[in-house]
ModelCIF file with pLDDT and N, C-alpha, C, O atoms, coordinates in Angstrom:
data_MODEL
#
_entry.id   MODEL 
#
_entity.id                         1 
_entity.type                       polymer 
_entity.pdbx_number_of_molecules   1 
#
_entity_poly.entity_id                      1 
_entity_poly.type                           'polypeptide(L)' 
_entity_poly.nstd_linkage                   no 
_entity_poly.nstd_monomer                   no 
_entity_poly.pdbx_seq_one_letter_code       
;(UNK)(UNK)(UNK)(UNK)(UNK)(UNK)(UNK)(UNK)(UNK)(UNK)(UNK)(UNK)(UNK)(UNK)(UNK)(UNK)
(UNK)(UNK)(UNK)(UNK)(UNK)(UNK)(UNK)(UNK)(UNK)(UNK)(UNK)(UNK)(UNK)(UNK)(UNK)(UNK)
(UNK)(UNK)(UNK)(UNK)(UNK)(UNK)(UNK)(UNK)(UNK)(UNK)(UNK)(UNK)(UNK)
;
_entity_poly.pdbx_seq_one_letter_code_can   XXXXXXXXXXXXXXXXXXXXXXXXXXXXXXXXXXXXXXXXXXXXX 
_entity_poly.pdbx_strand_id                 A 
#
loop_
_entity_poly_seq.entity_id 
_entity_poly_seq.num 
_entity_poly_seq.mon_id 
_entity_poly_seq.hetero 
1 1  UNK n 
1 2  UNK n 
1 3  UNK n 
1 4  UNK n 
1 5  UNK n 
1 6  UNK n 
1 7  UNK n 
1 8  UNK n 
1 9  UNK n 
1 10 UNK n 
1 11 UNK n 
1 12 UNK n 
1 13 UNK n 
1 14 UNK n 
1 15 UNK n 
1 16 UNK n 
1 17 UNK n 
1 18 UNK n 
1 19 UNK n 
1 20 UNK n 
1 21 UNK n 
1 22 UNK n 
1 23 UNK n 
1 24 UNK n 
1 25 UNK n 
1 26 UNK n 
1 27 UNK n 
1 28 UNK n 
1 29 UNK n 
1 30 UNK n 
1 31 UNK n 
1 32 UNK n 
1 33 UNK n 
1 34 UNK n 
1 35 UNK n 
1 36 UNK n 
1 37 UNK n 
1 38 UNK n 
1 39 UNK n 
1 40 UNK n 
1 41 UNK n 
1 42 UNK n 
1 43 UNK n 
1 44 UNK n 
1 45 UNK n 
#
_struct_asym.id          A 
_struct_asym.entity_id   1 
#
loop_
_ma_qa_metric.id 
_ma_qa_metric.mode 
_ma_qa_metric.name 
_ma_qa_metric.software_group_id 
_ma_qa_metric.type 
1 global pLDDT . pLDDT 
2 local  pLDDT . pLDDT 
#
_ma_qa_metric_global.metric_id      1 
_ma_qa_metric_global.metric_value   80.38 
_ma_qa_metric_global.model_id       1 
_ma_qa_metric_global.ordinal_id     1 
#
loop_
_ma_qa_metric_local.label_asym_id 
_ma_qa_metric_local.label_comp_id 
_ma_qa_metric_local.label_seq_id 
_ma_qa_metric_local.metric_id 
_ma_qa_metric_local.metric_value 
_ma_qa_metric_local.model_id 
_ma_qa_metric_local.ordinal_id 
A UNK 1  2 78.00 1 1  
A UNK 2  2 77.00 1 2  
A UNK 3  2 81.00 1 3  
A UNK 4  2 79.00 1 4  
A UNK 5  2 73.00 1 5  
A UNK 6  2 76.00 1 6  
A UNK 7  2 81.00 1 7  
A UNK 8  2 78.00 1 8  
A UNK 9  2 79.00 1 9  
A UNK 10 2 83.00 1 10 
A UNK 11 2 86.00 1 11 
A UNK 12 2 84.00 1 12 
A UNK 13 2 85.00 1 13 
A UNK 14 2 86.00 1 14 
A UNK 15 2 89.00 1 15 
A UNK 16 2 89.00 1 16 
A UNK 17 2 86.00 1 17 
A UNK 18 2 88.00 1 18 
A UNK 19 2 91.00 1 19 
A UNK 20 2 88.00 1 20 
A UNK 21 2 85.00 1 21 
A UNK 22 2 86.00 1 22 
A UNK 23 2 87.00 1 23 
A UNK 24 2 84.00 1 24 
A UNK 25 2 84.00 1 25 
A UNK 26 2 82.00 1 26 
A UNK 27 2 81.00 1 27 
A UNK 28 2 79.00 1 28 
A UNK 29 2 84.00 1 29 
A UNK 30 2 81.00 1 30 
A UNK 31 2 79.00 1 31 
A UNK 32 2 79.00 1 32 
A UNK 33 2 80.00 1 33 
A UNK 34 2 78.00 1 34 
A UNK 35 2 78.00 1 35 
A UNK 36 2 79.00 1 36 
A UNK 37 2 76.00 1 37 
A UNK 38 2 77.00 1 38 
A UNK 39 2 76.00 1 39 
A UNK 40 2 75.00 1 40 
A UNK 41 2 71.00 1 41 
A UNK 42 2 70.00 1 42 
A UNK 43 2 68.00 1 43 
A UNK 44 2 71.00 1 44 
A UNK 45 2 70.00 1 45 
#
loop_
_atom_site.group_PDB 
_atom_site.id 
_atom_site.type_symbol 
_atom_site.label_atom_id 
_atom_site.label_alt_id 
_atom_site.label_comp_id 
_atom_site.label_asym_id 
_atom_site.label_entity_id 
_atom_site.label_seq_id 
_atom_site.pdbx_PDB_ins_code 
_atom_site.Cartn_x 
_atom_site.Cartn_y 
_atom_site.Cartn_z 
_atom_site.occupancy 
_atom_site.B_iso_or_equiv 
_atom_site.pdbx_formal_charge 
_atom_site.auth_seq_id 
_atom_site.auth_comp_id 
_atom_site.auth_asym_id 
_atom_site.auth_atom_id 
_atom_site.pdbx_PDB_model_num 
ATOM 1   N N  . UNK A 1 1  ? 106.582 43.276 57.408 1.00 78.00 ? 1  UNK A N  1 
ATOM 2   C CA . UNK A 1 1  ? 107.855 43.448 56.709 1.00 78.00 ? 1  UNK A CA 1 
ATOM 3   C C  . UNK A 1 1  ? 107.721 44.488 55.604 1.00 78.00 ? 1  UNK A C  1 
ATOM 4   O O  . UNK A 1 1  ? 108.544 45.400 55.519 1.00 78.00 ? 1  UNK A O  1 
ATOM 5   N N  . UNK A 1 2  ? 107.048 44.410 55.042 1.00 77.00 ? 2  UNK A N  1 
ATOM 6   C CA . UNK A 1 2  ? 106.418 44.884 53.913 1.00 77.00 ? 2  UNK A CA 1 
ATOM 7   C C  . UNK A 1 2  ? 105.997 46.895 54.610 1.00 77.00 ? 2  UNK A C  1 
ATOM 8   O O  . UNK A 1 2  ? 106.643 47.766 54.029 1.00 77.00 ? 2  UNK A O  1 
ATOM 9   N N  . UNK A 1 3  ? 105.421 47.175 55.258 1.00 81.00 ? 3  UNK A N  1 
ATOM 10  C CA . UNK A 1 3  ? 105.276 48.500 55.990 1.00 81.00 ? 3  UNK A CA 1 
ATOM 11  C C  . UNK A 1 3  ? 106.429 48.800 56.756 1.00 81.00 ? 3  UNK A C  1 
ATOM 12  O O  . UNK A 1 3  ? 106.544 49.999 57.010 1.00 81.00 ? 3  UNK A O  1 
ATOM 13  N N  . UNK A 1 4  ? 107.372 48.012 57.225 1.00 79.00 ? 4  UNK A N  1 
ATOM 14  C CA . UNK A 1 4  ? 108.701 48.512 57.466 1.00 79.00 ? 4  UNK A CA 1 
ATOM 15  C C  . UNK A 1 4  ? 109.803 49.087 56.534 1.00 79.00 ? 4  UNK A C  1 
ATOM 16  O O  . UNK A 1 4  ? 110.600 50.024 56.563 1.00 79.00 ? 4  UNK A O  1 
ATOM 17  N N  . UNK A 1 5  ? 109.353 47.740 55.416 1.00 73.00 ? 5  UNK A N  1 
ATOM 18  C CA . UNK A 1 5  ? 110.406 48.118 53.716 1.00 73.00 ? 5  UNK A CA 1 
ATOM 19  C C  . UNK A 1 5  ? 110.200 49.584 53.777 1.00 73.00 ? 5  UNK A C  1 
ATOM 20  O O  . UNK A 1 5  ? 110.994 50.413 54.221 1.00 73.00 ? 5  UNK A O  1 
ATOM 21  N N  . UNK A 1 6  ? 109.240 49.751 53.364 1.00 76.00 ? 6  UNK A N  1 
ATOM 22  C CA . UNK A 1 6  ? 108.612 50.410 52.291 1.00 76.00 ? 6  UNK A CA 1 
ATOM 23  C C  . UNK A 1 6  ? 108.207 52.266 53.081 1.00 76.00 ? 6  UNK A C  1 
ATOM 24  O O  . UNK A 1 6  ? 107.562 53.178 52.564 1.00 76.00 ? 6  UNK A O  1 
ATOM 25  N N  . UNK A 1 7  ? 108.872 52.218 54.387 1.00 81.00 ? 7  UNK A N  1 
ATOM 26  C CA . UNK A 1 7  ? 108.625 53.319 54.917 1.00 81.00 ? 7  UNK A CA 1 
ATOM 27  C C  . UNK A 1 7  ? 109.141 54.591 54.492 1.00 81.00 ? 7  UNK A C  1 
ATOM 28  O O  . UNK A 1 7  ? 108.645 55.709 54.636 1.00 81.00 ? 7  UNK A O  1 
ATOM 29  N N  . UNK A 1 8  ? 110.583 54.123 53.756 1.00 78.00 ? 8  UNK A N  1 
ATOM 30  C CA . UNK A 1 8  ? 111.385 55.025 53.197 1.00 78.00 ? 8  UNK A CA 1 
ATOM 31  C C  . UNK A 1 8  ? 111.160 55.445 52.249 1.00 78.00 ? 8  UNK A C  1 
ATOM 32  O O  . UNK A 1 8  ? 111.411 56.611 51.944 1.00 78.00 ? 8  UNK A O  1 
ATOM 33  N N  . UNK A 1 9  ? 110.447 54.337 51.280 1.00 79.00 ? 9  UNK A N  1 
ATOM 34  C CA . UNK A 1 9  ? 109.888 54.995 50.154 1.00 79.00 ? 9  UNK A CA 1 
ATOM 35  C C  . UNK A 1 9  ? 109.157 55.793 50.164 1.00 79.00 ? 9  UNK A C  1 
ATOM 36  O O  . UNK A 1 9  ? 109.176 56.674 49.305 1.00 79.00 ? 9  UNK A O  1 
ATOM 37  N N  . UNK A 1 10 ? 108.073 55.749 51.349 1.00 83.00 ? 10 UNK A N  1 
ATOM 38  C CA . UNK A 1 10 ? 106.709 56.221 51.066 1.00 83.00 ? 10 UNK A CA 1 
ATOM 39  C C  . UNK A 1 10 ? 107.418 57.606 51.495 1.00 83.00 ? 10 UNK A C  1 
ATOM 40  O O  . UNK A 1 10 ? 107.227 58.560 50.740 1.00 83.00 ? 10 UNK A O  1 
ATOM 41  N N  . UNK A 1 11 ? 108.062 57.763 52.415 1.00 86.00 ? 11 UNK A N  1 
ATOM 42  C CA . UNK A 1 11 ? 108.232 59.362 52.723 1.00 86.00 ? 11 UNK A CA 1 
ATOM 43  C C  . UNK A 1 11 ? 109.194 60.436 51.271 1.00 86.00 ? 11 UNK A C  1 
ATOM 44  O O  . UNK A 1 11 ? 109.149 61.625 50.954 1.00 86.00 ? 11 UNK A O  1 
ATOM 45  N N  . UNK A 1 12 ? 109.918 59.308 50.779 1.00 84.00 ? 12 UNK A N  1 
ATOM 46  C CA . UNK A 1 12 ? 111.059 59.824 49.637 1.00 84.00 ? 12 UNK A CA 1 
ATOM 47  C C  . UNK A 1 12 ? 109.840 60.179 48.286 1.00 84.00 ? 12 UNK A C  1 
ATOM 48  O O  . UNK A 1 12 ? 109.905 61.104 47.477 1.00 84.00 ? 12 UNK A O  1 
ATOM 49  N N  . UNK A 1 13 ? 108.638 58.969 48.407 1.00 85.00 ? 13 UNK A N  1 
ATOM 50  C CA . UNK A 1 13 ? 107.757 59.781 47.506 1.00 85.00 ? 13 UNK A CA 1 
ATOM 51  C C  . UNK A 1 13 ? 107.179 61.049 47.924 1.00 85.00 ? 13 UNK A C  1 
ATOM 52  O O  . UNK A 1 13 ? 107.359 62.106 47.320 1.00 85.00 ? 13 UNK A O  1 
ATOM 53  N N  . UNK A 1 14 ? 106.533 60.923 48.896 1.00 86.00 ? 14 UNK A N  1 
ATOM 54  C CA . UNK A 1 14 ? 105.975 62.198 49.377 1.00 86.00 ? 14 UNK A CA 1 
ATOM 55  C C  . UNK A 1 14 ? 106.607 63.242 49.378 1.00 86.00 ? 14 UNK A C  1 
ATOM 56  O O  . UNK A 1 14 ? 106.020 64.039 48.645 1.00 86.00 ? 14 UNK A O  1 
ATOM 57  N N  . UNK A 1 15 ? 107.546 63.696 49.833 1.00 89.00 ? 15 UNK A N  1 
ATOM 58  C CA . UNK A 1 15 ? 108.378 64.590 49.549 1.00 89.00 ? 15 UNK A CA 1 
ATOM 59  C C  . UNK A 1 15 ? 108.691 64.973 48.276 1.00 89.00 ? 15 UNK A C  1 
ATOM 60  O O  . UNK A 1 15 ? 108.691 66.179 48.027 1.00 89.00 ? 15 UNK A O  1 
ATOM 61  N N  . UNK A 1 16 ? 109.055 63.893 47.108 1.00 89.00 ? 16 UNK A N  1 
ATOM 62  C CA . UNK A 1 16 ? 109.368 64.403 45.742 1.00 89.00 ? 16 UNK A CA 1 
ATOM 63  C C  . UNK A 1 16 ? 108.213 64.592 44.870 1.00 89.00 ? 16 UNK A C  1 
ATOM 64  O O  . UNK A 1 16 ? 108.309 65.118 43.761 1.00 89.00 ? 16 UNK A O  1 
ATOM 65  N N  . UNK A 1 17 ? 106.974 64.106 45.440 1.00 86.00 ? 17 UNK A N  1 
ATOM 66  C CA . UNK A 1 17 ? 105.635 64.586 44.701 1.00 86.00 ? 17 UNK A CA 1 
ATOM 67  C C  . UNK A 1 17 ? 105.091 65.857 45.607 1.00 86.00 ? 17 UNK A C  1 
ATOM 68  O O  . UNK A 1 17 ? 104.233 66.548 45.057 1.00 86.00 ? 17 UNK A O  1 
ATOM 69  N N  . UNK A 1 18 ? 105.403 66.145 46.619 1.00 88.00 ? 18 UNK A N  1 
ATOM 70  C CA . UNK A 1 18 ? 104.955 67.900 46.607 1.00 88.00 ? 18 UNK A CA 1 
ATOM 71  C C  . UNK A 1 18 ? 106.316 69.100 45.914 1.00 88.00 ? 18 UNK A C  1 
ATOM 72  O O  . UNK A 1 18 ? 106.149 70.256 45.527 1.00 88.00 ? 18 UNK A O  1 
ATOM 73  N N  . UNK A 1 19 ? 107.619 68.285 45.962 1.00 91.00 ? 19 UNK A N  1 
ATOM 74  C CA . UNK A 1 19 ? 108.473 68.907 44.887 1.00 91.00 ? 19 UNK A CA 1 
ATOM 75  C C  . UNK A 1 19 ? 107.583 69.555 43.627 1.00 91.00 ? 19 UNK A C  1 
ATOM 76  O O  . UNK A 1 19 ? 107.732 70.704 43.211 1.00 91.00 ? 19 UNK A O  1 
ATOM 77  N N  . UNK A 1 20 ? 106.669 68.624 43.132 1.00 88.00 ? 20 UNK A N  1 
ATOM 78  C CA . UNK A 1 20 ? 106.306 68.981 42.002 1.00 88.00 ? 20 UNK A CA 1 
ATOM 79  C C  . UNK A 1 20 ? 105.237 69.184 41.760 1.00 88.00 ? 20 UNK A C  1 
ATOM 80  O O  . UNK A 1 20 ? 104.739 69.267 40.637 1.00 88.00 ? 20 UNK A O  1 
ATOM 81  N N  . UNK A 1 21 ? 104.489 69.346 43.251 1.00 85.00 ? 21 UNK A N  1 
ATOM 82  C CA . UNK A 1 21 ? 103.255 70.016 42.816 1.00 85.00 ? 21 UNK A CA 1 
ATOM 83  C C  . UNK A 1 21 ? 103.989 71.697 43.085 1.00 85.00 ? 21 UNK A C  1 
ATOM 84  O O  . UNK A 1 21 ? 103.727 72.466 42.161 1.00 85.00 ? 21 UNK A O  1 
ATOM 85  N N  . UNK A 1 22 ? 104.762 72.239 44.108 1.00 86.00 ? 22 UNK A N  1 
ATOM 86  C CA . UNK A 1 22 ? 105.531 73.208 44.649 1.00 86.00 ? 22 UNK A CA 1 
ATOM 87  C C  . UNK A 1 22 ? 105.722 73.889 43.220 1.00 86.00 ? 22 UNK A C  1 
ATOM 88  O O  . UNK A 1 22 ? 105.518 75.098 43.109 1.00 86.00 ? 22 UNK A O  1 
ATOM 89  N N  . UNK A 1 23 ? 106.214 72.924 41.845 1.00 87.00 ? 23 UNK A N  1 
ATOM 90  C CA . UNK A 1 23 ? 106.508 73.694 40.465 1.00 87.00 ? 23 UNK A CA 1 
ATOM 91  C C  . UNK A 1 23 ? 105.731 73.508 39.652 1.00 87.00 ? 23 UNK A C  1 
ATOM 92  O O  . UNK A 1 23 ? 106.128 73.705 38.504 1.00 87.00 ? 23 UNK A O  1 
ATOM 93  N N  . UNK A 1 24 ? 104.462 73.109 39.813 1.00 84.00 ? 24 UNK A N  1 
ATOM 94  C CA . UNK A 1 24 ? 103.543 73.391 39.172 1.00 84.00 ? 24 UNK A CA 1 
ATOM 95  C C  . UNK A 1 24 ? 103.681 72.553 37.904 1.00 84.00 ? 24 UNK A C  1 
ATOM 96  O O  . UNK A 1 24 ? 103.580 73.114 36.813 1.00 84.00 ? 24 UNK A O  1 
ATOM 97  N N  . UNK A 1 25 ? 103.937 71.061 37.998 1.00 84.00 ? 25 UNK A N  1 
ATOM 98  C CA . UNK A 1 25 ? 104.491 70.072 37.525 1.00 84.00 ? 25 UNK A CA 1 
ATOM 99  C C  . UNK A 1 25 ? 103.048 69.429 37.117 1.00 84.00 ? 25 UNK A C  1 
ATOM 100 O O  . UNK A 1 25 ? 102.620 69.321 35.968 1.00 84.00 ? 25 UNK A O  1 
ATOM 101 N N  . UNK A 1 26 ? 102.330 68.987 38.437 1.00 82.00 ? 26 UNK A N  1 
ATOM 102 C CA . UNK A 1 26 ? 101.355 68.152 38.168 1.00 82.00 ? 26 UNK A CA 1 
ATOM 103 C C  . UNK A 1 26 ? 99.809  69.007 38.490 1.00 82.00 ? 26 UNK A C  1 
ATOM 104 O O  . UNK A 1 26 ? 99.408  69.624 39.476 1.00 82.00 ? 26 UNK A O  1 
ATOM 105 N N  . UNK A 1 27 ? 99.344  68.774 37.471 1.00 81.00 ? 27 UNK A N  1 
ATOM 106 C CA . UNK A 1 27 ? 97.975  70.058 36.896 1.00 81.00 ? 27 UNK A CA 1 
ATOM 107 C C  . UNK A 1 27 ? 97.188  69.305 35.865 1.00 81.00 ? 27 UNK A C  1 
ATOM 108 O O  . UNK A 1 27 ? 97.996  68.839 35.062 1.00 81.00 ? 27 UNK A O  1 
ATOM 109 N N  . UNK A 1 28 ? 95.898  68.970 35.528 1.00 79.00 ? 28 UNK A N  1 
ATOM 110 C CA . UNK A 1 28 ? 95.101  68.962 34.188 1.00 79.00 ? 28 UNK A CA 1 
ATOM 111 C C  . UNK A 1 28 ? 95.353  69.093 33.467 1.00 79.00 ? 28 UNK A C  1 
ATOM 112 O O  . UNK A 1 28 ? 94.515  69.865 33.002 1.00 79.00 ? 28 UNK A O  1 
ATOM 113 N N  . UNK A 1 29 ? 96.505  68.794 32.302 1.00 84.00 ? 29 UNK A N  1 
ATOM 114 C CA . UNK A 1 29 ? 96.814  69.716 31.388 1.00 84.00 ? 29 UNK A CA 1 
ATOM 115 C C  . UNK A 1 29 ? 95.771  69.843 30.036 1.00 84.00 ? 29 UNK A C  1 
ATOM 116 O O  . UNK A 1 29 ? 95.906  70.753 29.218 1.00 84.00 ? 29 UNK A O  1 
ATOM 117 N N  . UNK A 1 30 ? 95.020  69.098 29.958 1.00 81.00 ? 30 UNK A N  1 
ATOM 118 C CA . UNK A 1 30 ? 93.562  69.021 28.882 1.00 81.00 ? 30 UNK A CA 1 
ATOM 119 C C  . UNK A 1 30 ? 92.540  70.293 29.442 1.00 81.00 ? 30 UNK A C  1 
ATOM 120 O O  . UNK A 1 30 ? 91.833  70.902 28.639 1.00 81.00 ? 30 UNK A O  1 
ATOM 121 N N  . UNK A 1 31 ? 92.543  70.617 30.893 1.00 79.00 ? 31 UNK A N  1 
ATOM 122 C CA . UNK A 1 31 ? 91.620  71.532 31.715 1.00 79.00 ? 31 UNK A CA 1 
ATOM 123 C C  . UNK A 1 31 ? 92.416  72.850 31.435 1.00 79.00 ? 31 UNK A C  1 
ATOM 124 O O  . UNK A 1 31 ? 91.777  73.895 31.312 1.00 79.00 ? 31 UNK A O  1 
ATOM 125 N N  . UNK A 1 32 ? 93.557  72.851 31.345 1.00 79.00 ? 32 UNK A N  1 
ATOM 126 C CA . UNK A 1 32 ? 94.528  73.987 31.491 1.00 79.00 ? 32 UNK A CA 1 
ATOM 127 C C  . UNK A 1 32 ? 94.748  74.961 29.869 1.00 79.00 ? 32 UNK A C  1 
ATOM 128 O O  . UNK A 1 32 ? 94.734  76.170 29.640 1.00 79.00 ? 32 UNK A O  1 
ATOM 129 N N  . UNK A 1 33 ? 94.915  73.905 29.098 1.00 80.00 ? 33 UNK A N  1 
ATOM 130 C CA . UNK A 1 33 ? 94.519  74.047 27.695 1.00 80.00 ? 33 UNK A CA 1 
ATOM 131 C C  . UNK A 1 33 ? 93.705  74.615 27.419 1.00 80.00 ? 33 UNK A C  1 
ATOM 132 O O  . UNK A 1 33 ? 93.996  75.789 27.190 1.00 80.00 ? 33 UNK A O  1 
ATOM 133 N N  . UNK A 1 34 ? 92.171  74.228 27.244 1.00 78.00 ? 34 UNK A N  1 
ATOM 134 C CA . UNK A 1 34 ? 90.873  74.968 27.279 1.00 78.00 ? 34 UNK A CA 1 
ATOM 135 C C  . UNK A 1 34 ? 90.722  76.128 28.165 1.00 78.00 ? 34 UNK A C  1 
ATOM 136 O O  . UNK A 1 34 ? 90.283  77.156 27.650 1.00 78.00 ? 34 UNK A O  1 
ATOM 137 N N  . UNK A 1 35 ? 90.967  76.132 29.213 1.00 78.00 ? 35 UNK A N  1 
ATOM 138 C CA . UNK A 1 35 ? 91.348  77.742 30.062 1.00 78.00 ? 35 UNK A CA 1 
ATOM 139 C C  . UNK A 1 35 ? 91.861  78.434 29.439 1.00 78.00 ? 35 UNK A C  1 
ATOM 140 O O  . UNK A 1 35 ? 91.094  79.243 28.918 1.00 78.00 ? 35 UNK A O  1 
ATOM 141 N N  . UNK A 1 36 ? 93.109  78.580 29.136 1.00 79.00 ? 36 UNK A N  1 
ATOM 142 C CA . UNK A 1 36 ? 94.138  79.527 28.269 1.00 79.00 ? 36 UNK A CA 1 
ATOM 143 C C  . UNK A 1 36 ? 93.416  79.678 27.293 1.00 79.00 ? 36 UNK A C  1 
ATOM 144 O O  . UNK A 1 36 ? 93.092  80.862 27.196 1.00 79.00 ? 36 UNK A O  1 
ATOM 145 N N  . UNK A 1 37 ? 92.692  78.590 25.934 1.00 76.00 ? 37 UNK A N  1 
ATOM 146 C CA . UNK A 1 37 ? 91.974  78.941 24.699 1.00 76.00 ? 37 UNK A CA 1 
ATOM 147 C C  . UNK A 1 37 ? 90.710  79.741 25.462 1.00 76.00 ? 37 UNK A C  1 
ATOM 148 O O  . UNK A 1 37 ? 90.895  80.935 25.695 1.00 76.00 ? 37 UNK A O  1 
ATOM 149 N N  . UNK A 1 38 ? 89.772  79.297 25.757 1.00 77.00 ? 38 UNK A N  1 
ATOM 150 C CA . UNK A 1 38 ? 89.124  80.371 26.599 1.00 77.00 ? 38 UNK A CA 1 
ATOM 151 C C  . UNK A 1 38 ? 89.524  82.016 26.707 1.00 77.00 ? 38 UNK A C  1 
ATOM 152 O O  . UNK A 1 38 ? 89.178  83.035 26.110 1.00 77.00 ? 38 UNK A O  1 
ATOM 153 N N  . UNK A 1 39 ? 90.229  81.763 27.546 1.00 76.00 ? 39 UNK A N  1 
ATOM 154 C CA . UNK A 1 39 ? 91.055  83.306 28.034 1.00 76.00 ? 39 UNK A CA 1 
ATOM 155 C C  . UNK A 1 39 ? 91.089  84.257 26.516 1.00 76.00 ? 39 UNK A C  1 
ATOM 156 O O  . UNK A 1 39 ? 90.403  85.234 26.216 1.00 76.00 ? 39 UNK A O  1 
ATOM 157 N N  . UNK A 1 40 ? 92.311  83.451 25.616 1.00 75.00 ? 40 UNK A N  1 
ATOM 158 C CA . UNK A 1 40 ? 92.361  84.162 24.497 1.00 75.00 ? 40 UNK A CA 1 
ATOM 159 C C  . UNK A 1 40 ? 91.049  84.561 23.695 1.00 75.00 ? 40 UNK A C  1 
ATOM 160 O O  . UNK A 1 40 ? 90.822  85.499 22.932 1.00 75.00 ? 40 UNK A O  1 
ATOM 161 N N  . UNK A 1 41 ? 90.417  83.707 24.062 1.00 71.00 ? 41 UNK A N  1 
ATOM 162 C CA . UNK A 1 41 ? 89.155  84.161 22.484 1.00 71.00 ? 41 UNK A CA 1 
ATOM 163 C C  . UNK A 1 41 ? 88.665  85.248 23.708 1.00 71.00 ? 41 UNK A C  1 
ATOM 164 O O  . UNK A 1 41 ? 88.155  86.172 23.075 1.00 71.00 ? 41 UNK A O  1 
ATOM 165 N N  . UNK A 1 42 ? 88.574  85.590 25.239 1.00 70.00 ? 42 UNK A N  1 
ATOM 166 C CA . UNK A 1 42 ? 87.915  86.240 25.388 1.00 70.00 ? 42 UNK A CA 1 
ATOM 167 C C  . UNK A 1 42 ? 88.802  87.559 25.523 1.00 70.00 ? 42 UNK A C  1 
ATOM 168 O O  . UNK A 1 42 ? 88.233  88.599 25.854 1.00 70.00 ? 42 UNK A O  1 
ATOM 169 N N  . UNK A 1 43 ? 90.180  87.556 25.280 1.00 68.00 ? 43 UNK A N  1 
ATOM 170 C CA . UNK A 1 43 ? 90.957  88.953 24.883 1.00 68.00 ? 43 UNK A CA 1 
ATOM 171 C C  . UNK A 1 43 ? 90.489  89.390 23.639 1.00 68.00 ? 43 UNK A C  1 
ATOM 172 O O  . UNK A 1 43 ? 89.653  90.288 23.543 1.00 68.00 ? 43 UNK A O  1 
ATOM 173 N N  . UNK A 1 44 ? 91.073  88.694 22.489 1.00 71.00 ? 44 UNK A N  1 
ATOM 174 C CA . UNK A 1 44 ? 90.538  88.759 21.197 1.00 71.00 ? 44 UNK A CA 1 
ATOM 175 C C  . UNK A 1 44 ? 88.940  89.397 20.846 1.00 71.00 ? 44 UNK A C  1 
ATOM 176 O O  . UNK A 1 44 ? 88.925  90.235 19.945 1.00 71.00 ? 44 UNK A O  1 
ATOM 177 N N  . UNK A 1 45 ? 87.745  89.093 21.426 1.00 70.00 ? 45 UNK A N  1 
ATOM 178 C CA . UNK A 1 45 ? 86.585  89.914 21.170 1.00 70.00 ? 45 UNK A CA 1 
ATOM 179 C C  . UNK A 1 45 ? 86.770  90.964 22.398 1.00 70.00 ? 45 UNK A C  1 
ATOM 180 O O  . UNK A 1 45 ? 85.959  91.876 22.558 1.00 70.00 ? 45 UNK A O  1 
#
């Protein structure tokens, strides 16, 4: 019953979580941070 419910969901998630990987929604953002600071100090010298 329970894998019948729930079939709709699972596809309505799937679909709206590659929505947002597609916009660049879901990412590291602690990893992404330190990249960019990175980057800059290595424009800066």
């Amino acid at each position: 019953r329970l894998i019948t419910q729930q079939l709709l969901a699972l596809l309505i998630t799937c679909f709206v979580i590659e929505i947002l990987h597609r916009l660049n929604a879901i990412y590291d953002v602690k990893k992404s941070i330190l990249d960019r600071k990175k980057e800059r100090e290595f424009e800066t010298e």
